[in-house]
Protein backbone atom coordinates (compact mmCIF):
# COMPACT_ATOMS: atom_id res chain seq x y z
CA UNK A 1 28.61 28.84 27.35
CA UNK A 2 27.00 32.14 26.34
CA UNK A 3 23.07 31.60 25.67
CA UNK A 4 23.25 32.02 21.30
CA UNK A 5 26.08 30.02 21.06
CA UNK A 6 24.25 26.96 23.34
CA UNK A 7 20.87 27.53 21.57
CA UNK A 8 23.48 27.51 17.95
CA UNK A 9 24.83 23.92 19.30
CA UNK A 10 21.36 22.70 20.32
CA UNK A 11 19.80 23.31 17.07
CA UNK A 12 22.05 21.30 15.13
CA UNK A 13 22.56 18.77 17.92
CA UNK A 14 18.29 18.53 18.23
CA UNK A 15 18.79 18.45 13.91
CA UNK A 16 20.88 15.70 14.27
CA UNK A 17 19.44 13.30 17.16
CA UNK A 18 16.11 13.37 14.56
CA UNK A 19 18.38 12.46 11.40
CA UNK A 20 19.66 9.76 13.94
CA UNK A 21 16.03 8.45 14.69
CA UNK A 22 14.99 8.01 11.20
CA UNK A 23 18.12 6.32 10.32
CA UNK A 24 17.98 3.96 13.47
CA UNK A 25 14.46 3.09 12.81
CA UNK A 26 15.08 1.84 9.87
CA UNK A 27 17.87 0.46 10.18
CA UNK A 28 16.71 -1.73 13.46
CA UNK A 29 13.61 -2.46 11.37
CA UNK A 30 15.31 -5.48 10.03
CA UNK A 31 16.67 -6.40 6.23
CA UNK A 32 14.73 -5.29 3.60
CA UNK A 33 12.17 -6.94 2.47
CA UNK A 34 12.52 -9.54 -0.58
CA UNK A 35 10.22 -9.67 -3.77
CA UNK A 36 9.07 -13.45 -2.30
CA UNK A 37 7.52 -11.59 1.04
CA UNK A 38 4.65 -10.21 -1.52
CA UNK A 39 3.15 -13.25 -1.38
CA UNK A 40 4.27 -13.91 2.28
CA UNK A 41 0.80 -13.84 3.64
CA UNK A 42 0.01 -16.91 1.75
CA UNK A 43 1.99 -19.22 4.69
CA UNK A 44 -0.22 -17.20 7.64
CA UNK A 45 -3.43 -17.94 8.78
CA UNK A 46 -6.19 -15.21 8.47
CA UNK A 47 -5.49 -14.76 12.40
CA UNK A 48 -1.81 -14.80 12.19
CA UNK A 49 -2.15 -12.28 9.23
CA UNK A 50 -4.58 -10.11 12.06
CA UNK A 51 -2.20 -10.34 14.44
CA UNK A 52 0.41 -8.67 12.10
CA UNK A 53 -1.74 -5.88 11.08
CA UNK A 54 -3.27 -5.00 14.10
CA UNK A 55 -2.30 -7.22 17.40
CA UNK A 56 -4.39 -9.18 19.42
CA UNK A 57 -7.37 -7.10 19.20
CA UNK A 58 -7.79 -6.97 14.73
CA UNK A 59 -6.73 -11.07 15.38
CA UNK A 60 -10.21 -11.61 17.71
CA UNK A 61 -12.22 -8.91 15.82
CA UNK A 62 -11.07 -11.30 12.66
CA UNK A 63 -12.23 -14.60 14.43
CA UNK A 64 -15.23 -12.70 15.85
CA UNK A 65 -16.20 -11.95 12.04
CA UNK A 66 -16.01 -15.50 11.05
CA UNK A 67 -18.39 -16.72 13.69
CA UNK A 68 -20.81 -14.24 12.81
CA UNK A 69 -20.55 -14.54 8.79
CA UNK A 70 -20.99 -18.17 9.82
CA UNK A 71 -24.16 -17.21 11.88
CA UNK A 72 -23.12 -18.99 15.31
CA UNK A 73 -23.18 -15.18 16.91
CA UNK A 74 -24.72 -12.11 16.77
CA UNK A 75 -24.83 -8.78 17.74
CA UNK A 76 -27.46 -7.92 20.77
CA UNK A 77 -27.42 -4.77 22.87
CA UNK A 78 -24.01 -4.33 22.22
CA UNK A 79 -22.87 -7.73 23.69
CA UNK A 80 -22.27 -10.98 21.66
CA UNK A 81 -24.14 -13.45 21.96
CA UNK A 82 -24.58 -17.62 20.65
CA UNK A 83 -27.39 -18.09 18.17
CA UNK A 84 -27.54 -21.78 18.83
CA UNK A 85 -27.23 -22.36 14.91
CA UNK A 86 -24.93 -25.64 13.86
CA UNK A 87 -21.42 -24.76 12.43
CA UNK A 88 -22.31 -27.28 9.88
CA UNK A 89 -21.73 -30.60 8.97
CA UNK A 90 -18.41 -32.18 7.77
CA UNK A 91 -18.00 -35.73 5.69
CA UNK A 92 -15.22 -37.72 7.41
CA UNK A 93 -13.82 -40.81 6.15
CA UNK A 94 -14.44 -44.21 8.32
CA UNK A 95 -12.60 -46.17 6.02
CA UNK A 96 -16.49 -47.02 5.06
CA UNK A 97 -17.52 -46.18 1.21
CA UNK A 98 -19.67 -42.97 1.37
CA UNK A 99 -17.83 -42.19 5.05
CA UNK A 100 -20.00 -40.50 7.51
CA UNK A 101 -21.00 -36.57 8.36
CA UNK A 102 -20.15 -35.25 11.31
CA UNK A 103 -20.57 -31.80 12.76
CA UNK A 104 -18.08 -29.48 11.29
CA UNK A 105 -15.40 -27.90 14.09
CA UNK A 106 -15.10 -24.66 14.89
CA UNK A 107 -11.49 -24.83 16.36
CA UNK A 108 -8.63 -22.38 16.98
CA UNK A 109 -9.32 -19.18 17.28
CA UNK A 110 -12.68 -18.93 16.73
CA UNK A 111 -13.33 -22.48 18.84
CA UNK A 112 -11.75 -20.61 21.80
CA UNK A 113 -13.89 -17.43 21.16
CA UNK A 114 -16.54 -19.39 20.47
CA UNK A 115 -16.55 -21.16 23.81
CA UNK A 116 -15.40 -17.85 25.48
CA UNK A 117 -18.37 -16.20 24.46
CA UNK A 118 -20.56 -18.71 26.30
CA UNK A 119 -24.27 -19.16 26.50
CA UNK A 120 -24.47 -15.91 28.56
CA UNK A 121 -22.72 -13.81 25.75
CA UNK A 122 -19.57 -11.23 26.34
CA UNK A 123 -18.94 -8.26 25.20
CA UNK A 124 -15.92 -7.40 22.90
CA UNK A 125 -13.79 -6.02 25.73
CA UNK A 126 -14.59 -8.45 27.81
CA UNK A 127 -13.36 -11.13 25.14
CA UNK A 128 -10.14 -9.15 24.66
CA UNK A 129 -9.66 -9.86 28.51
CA UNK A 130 -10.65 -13.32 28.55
CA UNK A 131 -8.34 -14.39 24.81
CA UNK A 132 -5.63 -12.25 26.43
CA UNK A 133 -3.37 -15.99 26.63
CA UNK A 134 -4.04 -16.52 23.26
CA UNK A 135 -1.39 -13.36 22.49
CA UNK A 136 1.77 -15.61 22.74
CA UNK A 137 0.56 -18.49 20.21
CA UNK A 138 -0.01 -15.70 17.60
CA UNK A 139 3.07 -13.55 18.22
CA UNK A 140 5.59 -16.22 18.44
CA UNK A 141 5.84 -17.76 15.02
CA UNK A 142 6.04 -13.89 13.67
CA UNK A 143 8.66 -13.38 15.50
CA UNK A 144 9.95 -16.86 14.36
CA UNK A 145 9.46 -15.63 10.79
CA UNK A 146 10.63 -12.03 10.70
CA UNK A 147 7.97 -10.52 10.70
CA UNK A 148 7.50 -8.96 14.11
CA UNK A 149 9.69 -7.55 16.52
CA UNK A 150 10.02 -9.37 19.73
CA UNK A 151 8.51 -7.31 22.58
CA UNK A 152 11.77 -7.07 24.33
CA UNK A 153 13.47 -6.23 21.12
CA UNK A 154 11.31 -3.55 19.86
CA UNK A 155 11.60 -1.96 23.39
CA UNK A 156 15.90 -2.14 23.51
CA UNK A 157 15.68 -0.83 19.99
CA UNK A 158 12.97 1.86 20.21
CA UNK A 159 15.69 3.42 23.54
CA UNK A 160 18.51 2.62 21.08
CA UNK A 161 16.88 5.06 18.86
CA UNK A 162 15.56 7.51 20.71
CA UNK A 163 18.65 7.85 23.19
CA UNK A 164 20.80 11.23 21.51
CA UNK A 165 17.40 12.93 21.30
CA UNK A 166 16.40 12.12 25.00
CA UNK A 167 19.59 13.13 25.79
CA UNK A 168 19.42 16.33 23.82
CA UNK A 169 16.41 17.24 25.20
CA UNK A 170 17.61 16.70 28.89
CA UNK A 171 20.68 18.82 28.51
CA UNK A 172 18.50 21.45 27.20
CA UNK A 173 16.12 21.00 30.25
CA UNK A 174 18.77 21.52 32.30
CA UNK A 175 20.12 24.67 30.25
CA UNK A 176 16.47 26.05 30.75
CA UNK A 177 15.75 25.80 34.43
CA UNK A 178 19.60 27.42 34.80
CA UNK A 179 18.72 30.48 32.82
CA UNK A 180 15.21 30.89 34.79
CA UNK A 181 16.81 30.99 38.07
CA UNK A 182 19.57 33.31 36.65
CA UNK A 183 16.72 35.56 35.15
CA UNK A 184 17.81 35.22 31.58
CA UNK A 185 15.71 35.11 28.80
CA UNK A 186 14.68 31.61 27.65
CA UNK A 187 11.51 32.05 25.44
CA UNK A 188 13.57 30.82 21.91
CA UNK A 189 15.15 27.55 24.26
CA UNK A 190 11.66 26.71 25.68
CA UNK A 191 10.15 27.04 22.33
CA UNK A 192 12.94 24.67 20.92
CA UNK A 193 12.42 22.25 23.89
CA UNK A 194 8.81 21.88 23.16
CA UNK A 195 9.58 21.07 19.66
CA UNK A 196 11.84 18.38 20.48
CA UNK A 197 9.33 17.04 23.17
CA UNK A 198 7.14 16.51 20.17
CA UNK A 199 9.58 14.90 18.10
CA UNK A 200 10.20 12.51 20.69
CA UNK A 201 6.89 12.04 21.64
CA UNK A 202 5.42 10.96 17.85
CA UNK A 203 8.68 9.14 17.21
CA UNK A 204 8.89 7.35 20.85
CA UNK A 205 6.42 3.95 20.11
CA UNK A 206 8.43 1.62 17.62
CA UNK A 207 7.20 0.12 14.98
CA UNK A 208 6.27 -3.89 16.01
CA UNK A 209 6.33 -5.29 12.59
CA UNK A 210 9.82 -5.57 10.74
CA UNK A 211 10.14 -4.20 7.34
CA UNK A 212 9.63 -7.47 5.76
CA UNK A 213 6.14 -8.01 7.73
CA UNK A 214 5.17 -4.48 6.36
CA UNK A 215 5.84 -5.87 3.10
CA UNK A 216 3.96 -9.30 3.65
CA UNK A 217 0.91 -6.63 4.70
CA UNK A 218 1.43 -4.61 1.59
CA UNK A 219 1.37 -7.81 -0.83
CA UNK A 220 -1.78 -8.85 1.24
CA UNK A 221 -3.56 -5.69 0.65
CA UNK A 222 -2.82 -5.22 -2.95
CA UNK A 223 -3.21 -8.71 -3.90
CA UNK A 224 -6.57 -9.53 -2.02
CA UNK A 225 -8.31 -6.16 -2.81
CA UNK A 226 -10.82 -8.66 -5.22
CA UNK A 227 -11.66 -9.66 -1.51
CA UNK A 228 -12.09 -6.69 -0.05
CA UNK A 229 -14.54 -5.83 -2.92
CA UNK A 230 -16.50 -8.98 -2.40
CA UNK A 231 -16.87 -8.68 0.66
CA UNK A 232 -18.29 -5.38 0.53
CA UNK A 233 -20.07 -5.53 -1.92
CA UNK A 234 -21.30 -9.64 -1.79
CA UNK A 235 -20.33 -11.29 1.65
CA UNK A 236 -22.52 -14.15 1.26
CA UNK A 237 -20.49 -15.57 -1.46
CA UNK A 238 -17.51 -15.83 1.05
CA UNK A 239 -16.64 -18.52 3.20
CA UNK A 240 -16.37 -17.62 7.08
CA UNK A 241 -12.85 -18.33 6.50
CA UNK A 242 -12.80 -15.36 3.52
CA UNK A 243 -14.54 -13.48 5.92
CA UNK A 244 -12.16 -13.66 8.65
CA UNK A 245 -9.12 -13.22 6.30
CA UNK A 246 -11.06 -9.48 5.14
CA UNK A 247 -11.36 -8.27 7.67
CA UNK A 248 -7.60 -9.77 8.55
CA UNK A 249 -6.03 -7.65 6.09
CA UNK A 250 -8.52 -4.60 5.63
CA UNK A 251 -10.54 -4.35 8.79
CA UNK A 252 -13.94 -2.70 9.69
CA UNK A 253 -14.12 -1.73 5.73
CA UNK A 254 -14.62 -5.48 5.00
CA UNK A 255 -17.79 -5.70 7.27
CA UNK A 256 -20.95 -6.04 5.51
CA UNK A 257 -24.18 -8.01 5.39
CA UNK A 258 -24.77 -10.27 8.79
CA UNK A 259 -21.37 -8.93 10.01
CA UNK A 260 -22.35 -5.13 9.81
CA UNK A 261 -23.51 -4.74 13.24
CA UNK A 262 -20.22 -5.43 14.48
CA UNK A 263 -18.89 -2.11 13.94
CA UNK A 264 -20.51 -0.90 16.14
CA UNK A 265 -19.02 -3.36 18.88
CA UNK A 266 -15.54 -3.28 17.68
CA UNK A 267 -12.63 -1.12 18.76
CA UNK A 268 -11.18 1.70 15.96
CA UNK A 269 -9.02 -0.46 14.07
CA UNK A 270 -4.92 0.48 14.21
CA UNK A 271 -4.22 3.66 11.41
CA UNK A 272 -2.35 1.81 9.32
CA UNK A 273 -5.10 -0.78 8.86
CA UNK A 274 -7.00 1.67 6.98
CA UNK A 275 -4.59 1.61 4.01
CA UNK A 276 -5.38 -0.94 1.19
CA UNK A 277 -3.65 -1.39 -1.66
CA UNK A 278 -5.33 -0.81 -5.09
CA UNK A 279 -4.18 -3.74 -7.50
CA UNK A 280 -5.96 -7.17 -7.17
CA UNK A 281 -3.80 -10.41 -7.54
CA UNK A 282 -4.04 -14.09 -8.06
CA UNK A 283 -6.37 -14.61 -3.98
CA UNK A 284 -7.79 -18.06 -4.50
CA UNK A 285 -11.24 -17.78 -2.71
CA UNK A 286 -11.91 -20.89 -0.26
CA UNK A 287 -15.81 -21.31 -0.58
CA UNK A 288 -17.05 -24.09 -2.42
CA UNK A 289 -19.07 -22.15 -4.87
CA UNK A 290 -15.56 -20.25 -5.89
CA UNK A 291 -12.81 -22.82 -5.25
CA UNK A 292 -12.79 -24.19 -8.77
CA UNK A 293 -11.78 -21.36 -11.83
CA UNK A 294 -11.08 -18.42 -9.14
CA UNK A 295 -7.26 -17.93 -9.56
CA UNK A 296 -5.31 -16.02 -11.64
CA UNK A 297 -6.36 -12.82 -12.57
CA UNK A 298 -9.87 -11.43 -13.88
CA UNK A 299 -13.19 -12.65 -13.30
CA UNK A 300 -14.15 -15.07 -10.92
CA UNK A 301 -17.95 -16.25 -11.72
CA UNK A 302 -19.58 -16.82 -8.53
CA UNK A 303 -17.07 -15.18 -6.72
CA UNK A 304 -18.70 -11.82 -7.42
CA UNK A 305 -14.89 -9.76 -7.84
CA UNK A 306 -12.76 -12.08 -5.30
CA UNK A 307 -9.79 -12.12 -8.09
């Protein structure tokens, strides 16, 4: 085939692989998302709800924030590190009248960093390495749900759609080494090869969370941004727990007061945690001094903005 009718055919065949990758992509990003998935977050825990935005990594950084806005670590030469404070105390009923108090648990996530950390402290990284297990407890019931893509999945589909354009891009390869060793010009191909290397190349990792946990993330972030303001602007009116569903949903912006030091500890959070969405919504906060008259939409007394 003469060279301007090949480089003719490979334009509109490189043209079309890329039309072919955006329709794939969302197309194997599952069924579109319903109006009820808004509110979707509501049935995940703060860590679950990490785990969706930002993997294993935003889901520890999440519990990490909690024990620190609950003051049972801190931040010391760049390592964590136990404070030896008490998590609290708990009443329990003994079947007795007043029951009795008991320490309060720190359990799941945080429990397991919490005991991770140790009295000799850890360093993030080294926490990443030592939660690593924890990955398949989190991932599972998103995949379960919809949410998330399982890994095996979002690998069969992410070939699926990048297959005509790998294929393009080969044949074109091929093309190019052919007309070096025949001494032809080749400077508009290898131009139009790097392109399409590029394409590929953004366009190659797929997407982990369906369309419908992108929209559970989207409700989250426009319905908690009352949160996001409190805890910027007030974190000691939230409960660890609000704390840990912050930075959940908005990351490293949600850091403030006793849990400011940890950005300098934690990893760059994922791109597309740095989005937040602008409207606040009807986020019930979960510490005692703003559990009662905090729902719904405006003011929130001594909840300081969490709407």
């Amino acid at each position: 085939m003469a060279g301007p009718e090949f480089l003719r055919l490979f334009l509109i065949a490189g043209l079309a692989s890329m039309v072919w990758v955006h329709v794939a992509r969302r197309v194997l990003a599952g069924p579109p998302p319903a109006v009820d998935d808004l509110d979707g977050y509501r049935t995940l825990d703060p860590y679950q709800l990490a785990y969706l935005a930002g993997g294993l990594t935003r889901a520890i950084e999440a519990a990490v924030a909690e024990l620190v806005h609950h003051g049972l670590v801190a931040v010391h030469d760049g390592r964590l590190v136990l404070t030896g404070a008490s998590p609290g105390k708990l009443l329990v009923d003994d079947h007795a009248f007043r029951g009795i108090v008991v320490d309060a648990p720190v359990d799941g996530l945080p429990g397991r960093a919490l005991a991770a950390i140790g009295a000799d402290g850890r360093t993030v990284a080294s926490l990443h390495v030592r939660l690593a297990p924890e990955e398949a407890a989190l991932q599972q019931p998103l995949i379960a749900a919809g949410l998330r893509h399982a890994p095996e999945a979002r690998v069969a589909r992410g070939a699926l759609a990048l297959a005509p354009g790998v294929i393009v891009t080969a044949i074109g390869a091929i093309k190019l080494v052919r007309g070096i060793a025949l001494d032809r010009p080749v400077g508009i191909l290898l131009l139009l090869l790097a392109v399409a290397v590029t394409v590929l190349w953004v366009t190659a990792p797929f997407p982990p969370t369906t369309r419908r946990g992108r929209a559970v993330l989207a409700g989250a972030r426009a319905r908690l941004e009352g949160l996001r303001a409190t805890a910027a602007a007030a974190p000691e009116q939230l409960s660890p727990g609000d704390q840990a569903l912050a930075y959940a949903v908005f990351g490293p912006i949600a850091l403030a007061g006793a849990a400011a030091g940890l950005t300098t500890v934690f990893a760059p959070p994922p791109a597309a945690a740095a989005a937040s969405g602008s409207s606040s919504g009807d986020y019930m906060c979960s510490s005692s001094s703003c559990s009662s008259g905090c729902s719904g939409g405006g003011g929130c007394g001594g909840c300081g903005g969490c709407s």
